[in-house]
Protein backbone atom coordinates (compact mmCIF):
# COMPACT_ATOMS: atom_id res chain seq x y z
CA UNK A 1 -8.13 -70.16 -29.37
CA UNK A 2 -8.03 -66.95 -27.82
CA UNK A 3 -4.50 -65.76 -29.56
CA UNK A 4 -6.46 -67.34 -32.77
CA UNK A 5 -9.08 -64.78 -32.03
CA UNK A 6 -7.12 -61.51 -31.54
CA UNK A 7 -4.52 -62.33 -34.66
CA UNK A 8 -8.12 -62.21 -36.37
CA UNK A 9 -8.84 -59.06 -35.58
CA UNK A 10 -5.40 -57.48 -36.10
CA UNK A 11 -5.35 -54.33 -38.18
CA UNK A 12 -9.06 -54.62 -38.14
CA UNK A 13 -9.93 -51.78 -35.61
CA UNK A 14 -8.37 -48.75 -37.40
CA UNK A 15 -10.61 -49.84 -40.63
CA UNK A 16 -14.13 -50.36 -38.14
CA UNK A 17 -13.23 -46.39 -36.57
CA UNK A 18 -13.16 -45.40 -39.81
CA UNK A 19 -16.24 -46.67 -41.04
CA UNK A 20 -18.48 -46.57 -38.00
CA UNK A 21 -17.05 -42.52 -38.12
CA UNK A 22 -18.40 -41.85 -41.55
CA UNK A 23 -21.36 -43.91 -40.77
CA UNK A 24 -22.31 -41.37 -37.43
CA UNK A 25 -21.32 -38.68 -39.52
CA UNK A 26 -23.79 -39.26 -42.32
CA UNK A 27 -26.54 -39.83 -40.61
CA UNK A 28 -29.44 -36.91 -40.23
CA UNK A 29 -31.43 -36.12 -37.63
CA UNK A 30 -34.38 -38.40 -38.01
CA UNK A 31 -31.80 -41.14 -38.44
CA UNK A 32 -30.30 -40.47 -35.31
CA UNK A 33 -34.04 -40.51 -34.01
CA UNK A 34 -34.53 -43.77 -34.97
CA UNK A 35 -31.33 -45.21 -33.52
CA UNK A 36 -31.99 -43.44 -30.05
CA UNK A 37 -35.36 -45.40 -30.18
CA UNK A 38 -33.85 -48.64 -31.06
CA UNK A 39 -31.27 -48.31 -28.62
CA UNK A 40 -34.41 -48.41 -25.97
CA UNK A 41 -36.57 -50.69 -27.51
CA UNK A 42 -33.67 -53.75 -27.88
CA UNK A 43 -32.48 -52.97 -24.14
CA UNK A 44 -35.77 -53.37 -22.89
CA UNK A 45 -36.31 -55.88 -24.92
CA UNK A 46 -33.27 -58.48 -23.75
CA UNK A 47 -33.50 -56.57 -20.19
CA UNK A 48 -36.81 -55.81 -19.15
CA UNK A 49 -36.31 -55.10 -15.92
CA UNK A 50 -33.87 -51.87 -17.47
CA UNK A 51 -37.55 -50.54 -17.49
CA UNK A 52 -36.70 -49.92 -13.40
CA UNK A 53 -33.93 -47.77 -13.51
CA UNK A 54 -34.52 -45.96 -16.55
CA UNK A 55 -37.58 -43.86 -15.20
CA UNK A 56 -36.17 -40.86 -16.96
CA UNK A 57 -37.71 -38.68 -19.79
CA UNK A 58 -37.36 -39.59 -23.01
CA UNK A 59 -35.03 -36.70 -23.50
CA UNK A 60 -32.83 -37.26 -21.36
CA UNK A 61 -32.96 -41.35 -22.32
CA UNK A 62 -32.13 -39.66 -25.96
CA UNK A 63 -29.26 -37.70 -24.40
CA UNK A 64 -27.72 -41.27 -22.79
CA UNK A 65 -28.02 -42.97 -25.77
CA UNK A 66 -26.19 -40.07 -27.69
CA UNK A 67 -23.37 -40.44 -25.11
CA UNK A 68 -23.57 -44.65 -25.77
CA UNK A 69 -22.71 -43.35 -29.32
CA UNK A 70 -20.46 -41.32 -29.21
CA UNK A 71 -18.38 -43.97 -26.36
CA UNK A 72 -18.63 -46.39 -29.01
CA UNK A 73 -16.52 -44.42 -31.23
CA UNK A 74 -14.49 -43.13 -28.43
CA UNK A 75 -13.85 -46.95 -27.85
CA UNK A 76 -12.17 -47.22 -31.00
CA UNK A 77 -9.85 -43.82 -30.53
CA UNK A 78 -8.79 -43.69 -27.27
CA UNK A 79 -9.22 -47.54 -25.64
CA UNK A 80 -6.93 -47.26 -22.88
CA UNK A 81 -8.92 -43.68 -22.06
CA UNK A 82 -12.47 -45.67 -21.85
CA UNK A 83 -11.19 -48.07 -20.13
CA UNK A 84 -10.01 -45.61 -17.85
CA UNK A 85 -13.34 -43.87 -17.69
CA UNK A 86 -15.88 -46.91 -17.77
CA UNK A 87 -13.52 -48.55 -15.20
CA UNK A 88 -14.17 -45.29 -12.62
């Protein structure tokens, strides 16, 4: 089932990088905005008690989900590297 899975997604990353790079690239500032927000908003929503450890400002909550971003992409680049880094 699992092998099932994986030959599934063969090939498939390099396309997703690709796309989800464009996508960040497009997007303007009050796009970004809005993503930062809904980053926050569906966290607290499926983790409410997030709400406890997140007590900072909404800057710097901005400049965490920027880095959540850009990881995501990074994900797709370098995967041995965030695993690496996450794994620290």
């Amino acid at each position: 089932n699992v092998e099932r899975m994986l030959k599934a997604l063969m090939g498939k990353p390099a396309v997703q990088e690709k796309a989800l790079s464009a996508l960040y690239s497009s997007l303007d500032e009050a796009a970004l905005m809005i993503i930062r927000k809904e980053v926050y908003q569906k966290f607290f929503a499926l983790a409410p008690a997030g709400q406890d450890y997140f007590k900072q400002s909404t800057t710097r909550l901005y400049f965490i989900a920027d880095k959540l971003v850009a990881m995501t992409l990074d994900m797709y680049k370098e995967p041995k590297r965030m695993v690496e880094d996450i794994s620290a």
